[in-house]
C-alpha atoms as a PDB file:
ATOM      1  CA  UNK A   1     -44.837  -5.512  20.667  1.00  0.00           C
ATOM      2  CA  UNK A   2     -44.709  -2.240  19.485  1.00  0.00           C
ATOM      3  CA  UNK A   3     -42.076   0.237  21.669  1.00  0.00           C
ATOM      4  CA  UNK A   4     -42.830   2.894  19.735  1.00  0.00           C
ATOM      5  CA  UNK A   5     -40.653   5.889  18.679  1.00  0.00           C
ATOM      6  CA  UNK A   6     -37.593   6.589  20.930  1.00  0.00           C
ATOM      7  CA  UNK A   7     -37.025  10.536  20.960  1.00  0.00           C
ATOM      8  CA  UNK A   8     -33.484  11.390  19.246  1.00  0.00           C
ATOM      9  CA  UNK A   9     -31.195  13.312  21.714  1.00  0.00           C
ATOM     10  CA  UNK A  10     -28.649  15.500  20.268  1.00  0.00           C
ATOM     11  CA  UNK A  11     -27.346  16.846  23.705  1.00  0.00           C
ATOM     12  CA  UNK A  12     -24.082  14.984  24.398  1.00  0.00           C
ATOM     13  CA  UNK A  13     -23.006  15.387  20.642  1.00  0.00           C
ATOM     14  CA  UNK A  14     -23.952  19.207  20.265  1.00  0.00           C
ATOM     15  CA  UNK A  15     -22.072  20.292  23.556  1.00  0.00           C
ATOM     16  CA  UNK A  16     -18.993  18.304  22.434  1.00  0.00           C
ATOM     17  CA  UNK A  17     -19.168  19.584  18.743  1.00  0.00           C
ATOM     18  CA  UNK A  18     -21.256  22.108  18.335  1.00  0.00           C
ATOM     19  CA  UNK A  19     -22.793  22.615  14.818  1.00  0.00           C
ATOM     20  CA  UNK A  20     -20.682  20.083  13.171  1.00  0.00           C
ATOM     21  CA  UNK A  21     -23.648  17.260  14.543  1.00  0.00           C
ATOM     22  CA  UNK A  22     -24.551  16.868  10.777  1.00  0.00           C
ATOM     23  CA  UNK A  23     -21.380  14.824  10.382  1.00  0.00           C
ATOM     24  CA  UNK A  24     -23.323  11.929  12.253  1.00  0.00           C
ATOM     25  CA  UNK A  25     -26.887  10.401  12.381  1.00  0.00           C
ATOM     26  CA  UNK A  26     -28.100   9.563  15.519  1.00  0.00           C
ATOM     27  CA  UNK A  27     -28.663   5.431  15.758  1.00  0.00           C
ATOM     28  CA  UNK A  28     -30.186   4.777  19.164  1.00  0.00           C
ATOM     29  CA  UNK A  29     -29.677   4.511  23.129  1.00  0.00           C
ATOM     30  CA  UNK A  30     -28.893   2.070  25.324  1.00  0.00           C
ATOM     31  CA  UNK A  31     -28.373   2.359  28.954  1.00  0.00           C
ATOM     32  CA  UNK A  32     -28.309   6.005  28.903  1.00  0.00           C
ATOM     33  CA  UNK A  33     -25.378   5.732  26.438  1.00  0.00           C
ATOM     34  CA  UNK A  34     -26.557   7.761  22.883  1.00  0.00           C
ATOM     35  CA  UNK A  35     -25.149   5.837  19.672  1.00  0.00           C
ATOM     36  CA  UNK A  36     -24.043   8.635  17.096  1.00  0.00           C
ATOM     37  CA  UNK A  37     -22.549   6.665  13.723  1.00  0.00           C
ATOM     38  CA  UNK A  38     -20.248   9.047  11.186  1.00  0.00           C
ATOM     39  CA  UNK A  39     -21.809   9.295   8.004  1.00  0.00           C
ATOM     40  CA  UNK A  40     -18.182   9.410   6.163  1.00  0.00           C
ATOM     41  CA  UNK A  41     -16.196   6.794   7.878  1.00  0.00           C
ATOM     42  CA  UNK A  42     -19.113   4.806   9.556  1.00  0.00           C
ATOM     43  CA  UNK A  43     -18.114   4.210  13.123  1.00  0.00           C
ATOM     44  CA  UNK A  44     -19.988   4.896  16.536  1.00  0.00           C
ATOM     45  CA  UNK A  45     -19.384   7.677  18.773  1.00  0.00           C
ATOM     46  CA  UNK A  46     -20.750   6.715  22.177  1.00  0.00           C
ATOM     47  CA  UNK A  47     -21.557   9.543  24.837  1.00  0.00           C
ATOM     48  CA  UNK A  48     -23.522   9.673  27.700  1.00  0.00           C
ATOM     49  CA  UNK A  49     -25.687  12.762  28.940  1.00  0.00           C
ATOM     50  CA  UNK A  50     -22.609  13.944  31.500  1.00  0.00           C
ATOM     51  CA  UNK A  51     -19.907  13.867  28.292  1.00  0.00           C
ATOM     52  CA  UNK A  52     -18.568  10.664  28.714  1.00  0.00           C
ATOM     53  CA  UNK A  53     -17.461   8.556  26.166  1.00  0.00           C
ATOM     54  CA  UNK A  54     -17.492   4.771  25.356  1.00  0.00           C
ATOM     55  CA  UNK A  55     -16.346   2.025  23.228  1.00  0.00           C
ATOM     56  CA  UNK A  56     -17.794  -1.032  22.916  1.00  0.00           C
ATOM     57  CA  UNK A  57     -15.722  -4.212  24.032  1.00  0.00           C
ATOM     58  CA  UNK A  58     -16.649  -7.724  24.342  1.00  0.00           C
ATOM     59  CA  UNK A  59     -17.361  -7.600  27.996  1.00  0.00           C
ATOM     60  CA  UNK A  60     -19.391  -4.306  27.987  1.00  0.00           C
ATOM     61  CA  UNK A  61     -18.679  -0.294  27.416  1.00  0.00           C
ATOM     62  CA  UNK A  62     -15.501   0.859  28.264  1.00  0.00           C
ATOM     63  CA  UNK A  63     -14.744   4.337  29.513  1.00  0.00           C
ATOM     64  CA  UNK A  64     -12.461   6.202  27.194  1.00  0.00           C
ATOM     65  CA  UNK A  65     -10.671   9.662  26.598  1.00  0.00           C
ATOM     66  CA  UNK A  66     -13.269  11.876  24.148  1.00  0.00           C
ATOM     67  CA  UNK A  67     -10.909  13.605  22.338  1.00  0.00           C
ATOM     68  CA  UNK A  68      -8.636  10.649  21.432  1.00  0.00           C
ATOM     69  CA  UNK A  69     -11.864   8.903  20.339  1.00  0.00           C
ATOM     70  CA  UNK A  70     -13.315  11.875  18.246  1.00  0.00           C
ATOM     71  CA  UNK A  71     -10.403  12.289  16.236  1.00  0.00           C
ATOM     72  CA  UNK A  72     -10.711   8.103  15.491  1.00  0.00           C
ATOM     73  CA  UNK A  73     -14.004   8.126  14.380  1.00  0.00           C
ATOM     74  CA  UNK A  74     -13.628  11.113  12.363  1.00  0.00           C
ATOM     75  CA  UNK A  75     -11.013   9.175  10.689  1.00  0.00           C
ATOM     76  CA  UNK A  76      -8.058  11.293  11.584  1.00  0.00           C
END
């Protein structure tokens, strides 16, 4: 079955970091959440459209503090 093409949303990402979105490639969505992956240190930055951010766990998405996150999957 053929779901075609989902339409890439940059939103979440560009209000949180402005121009610096070319540090990721966006991967896909998933309950609303976008899936941004780091091109240097390959993890996932999870945000939804309202700025939240999430981590995957093995029961679900787990709310987490932005910032804290950013600066992990930046690698710093």
């Amino acid at each position: 079955m053929d779901k075609g093409f989902e339409r890439l949303d940059w939103t979440p990402l560009k209000r949180l970091i402005g121009n610096r979105c070319c540090e990721f490639m966006w991967m896909w969505r998933q309950g609303g959440v976008e899936f941004y992956k780091h091109i240097r240190t390959r993890r996932y930055l999870l945000l939804d459209s309202q700025g939240g951010c999430y981590r995957q766990t093995a029961t679900g998405l787990e709310v987490i503090d932005v910032a804290a996150e950013l600066k992990d999957v930046r690698g710093g």
